[in-house]
N, C-alpha and C. Protein backbone atom coordinates (compact mmCIF):
# COMPACT_ATOMS: atom_id res chain seq x y z
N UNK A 1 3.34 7.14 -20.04
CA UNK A 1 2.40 7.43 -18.99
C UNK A 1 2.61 6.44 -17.84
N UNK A 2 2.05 6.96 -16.57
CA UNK A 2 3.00 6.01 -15.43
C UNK A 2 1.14 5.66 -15.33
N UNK A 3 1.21 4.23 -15.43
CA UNK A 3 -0.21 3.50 -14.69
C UNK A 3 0.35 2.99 -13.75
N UNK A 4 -1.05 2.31 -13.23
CA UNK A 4 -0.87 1.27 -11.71
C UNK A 4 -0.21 0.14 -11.71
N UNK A 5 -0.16 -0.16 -13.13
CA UNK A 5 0.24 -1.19 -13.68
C UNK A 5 2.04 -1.08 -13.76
N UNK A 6 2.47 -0.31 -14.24
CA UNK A 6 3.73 -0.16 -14.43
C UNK A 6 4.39 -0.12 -12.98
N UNK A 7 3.53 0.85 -12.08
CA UNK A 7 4.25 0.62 -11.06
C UNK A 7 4.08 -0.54 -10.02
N UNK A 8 3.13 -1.37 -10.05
CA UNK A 8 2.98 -2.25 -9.64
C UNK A 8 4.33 -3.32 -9.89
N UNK A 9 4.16 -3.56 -11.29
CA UNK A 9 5.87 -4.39 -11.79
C UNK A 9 7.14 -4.26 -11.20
N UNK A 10 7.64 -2.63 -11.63
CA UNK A 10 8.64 -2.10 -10.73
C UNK A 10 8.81 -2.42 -9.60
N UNK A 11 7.63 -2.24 -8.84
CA UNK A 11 8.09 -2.75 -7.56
C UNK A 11 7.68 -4.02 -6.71
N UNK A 12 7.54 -4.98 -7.72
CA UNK A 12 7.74 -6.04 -7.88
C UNK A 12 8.63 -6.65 -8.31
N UNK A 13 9.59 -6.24 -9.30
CA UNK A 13 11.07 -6.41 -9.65
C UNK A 13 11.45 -6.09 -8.45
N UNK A 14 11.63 -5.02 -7.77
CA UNK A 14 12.23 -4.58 -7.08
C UNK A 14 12.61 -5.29 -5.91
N UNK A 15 11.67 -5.40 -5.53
CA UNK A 15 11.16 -6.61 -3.98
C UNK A 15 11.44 -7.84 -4.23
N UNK A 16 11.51 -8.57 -5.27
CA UNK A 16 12.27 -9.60 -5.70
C UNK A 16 13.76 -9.54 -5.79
N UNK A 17 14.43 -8.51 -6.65
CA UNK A 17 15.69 -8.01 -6.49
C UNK A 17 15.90 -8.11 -5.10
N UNK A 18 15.69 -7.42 -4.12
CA UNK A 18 16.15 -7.38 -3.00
C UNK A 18 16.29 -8.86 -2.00
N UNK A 19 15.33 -9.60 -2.84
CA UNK A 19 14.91 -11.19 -1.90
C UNK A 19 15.87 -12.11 -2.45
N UNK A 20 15.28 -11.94 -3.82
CA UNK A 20 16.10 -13.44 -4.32
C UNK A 20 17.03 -13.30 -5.30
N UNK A 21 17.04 -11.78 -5.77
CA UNK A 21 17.28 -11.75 -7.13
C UNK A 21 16.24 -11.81 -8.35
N UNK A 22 17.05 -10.92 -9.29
CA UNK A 22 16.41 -10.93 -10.52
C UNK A 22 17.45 -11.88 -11.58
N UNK A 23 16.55 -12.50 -12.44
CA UNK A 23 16.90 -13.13 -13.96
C UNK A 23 17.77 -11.93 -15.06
N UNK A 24 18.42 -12.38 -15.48
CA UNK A 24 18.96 -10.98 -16.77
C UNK A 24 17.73 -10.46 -17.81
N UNK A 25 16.62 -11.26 -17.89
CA UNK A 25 15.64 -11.10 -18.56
C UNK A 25 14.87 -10.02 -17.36
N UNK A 26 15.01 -10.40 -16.25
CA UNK A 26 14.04 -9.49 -15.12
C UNK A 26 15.29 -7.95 -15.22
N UNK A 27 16.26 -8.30 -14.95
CA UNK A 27 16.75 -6.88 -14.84
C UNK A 27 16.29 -6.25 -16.42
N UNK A 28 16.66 -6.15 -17.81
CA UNK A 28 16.66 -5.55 -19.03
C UNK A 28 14.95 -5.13 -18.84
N UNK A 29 14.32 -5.78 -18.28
CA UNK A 29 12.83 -5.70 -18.16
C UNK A 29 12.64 -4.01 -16.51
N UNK A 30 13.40 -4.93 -16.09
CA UNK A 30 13.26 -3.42 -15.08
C UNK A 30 14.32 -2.11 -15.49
N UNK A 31 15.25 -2.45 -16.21
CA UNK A 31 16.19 -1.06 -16.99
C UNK A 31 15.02 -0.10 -17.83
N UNK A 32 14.27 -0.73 -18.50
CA UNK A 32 13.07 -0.76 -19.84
C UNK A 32 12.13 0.42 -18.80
N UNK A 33 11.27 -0.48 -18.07
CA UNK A 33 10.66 0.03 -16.58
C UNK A 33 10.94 1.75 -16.51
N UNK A 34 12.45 1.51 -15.66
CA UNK A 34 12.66 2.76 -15.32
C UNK A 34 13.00 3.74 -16.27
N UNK A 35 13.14 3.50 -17.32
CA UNK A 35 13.28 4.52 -18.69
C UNK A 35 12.12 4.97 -18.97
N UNK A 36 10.95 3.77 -18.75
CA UNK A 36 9.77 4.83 -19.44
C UNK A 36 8.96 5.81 -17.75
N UNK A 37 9.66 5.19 -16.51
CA UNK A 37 9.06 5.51 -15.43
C UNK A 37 9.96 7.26 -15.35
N UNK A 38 10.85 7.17 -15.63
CA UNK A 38 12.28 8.58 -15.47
C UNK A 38 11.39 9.49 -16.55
N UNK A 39 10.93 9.07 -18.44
CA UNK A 39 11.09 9.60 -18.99
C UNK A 39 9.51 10.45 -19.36
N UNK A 40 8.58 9.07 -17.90
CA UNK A 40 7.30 10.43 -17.67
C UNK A 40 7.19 11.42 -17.08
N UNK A 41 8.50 11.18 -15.76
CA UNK A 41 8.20 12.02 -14.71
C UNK A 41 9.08 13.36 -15.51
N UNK A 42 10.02 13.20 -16.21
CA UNK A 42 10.84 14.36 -16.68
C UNK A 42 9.56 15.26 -18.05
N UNK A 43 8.90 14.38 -18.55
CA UNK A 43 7.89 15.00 -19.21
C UNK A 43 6.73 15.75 -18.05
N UNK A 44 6.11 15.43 -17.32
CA UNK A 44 5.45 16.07 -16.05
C UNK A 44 6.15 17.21 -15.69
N UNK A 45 7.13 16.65 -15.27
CA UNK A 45 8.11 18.10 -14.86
C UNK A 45 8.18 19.81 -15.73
N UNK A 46 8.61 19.10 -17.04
CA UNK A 46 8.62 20.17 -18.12
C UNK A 46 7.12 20.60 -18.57
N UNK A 47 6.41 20.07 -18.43
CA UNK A 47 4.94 20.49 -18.76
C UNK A 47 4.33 21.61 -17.49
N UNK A 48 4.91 21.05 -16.09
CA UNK A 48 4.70 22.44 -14.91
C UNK A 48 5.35 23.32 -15.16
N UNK A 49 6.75 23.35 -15.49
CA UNK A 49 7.85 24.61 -15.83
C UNK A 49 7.29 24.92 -17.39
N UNK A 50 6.84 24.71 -18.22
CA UNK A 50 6.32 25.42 -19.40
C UNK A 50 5.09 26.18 -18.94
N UNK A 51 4.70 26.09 -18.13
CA UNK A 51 3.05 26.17 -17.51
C UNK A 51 3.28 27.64 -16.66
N UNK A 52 4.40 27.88 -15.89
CA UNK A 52 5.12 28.88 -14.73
C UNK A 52 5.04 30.19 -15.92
N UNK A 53 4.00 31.07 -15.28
CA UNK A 53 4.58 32.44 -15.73
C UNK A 53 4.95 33.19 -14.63
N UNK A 54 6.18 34.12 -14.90
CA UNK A 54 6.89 35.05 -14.18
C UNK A 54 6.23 36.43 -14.53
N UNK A 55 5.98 36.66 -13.19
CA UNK A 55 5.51 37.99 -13.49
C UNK A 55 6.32 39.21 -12.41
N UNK A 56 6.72 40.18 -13.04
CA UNK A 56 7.80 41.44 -11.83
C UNK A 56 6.50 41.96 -11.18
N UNK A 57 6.71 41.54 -10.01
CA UNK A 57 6.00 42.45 -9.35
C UNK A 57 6.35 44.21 -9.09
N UNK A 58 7.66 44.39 -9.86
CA UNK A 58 8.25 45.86 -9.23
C UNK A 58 7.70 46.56 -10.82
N UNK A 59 6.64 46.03 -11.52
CA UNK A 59 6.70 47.26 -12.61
C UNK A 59 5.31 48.21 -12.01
N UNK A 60 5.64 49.17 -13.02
CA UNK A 60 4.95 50.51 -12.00
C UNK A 60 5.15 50.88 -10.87
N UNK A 61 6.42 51.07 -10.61
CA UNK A 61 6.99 51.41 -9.43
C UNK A 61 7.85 52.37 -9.80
């Protein structure tokens, strides 16, 4: 689940990365991050496309 919290970190790694650098302990910590940040949004995703019904509009025609 993506909290405020998680993303708060991320992009706090992030903004550090870009300044000063990250520690090898800060990067494995932001790899970690974006695995569980990738592997909510791909769960979200599949939960709208399971959700999509198709319907033909051409029957009874």
């Amino acid at each position: 689940m993506i909290t405020p919290e998680l993303l708060a970190r991320i992009n706090e790694l992030a903004r550090k990365k870009r300044t000063v650098g990250l520690t090898d302990e800060e990067l494995a910590e932001q790899k970690e991050l974006y695995k569980i940040y990738l592997a909510a949004i791909r769960g979200q995703v599949m939960s709208l496309l399971d959700s999509i019904e198709f319907v033909d509009g051409r029957s009874g025609r």
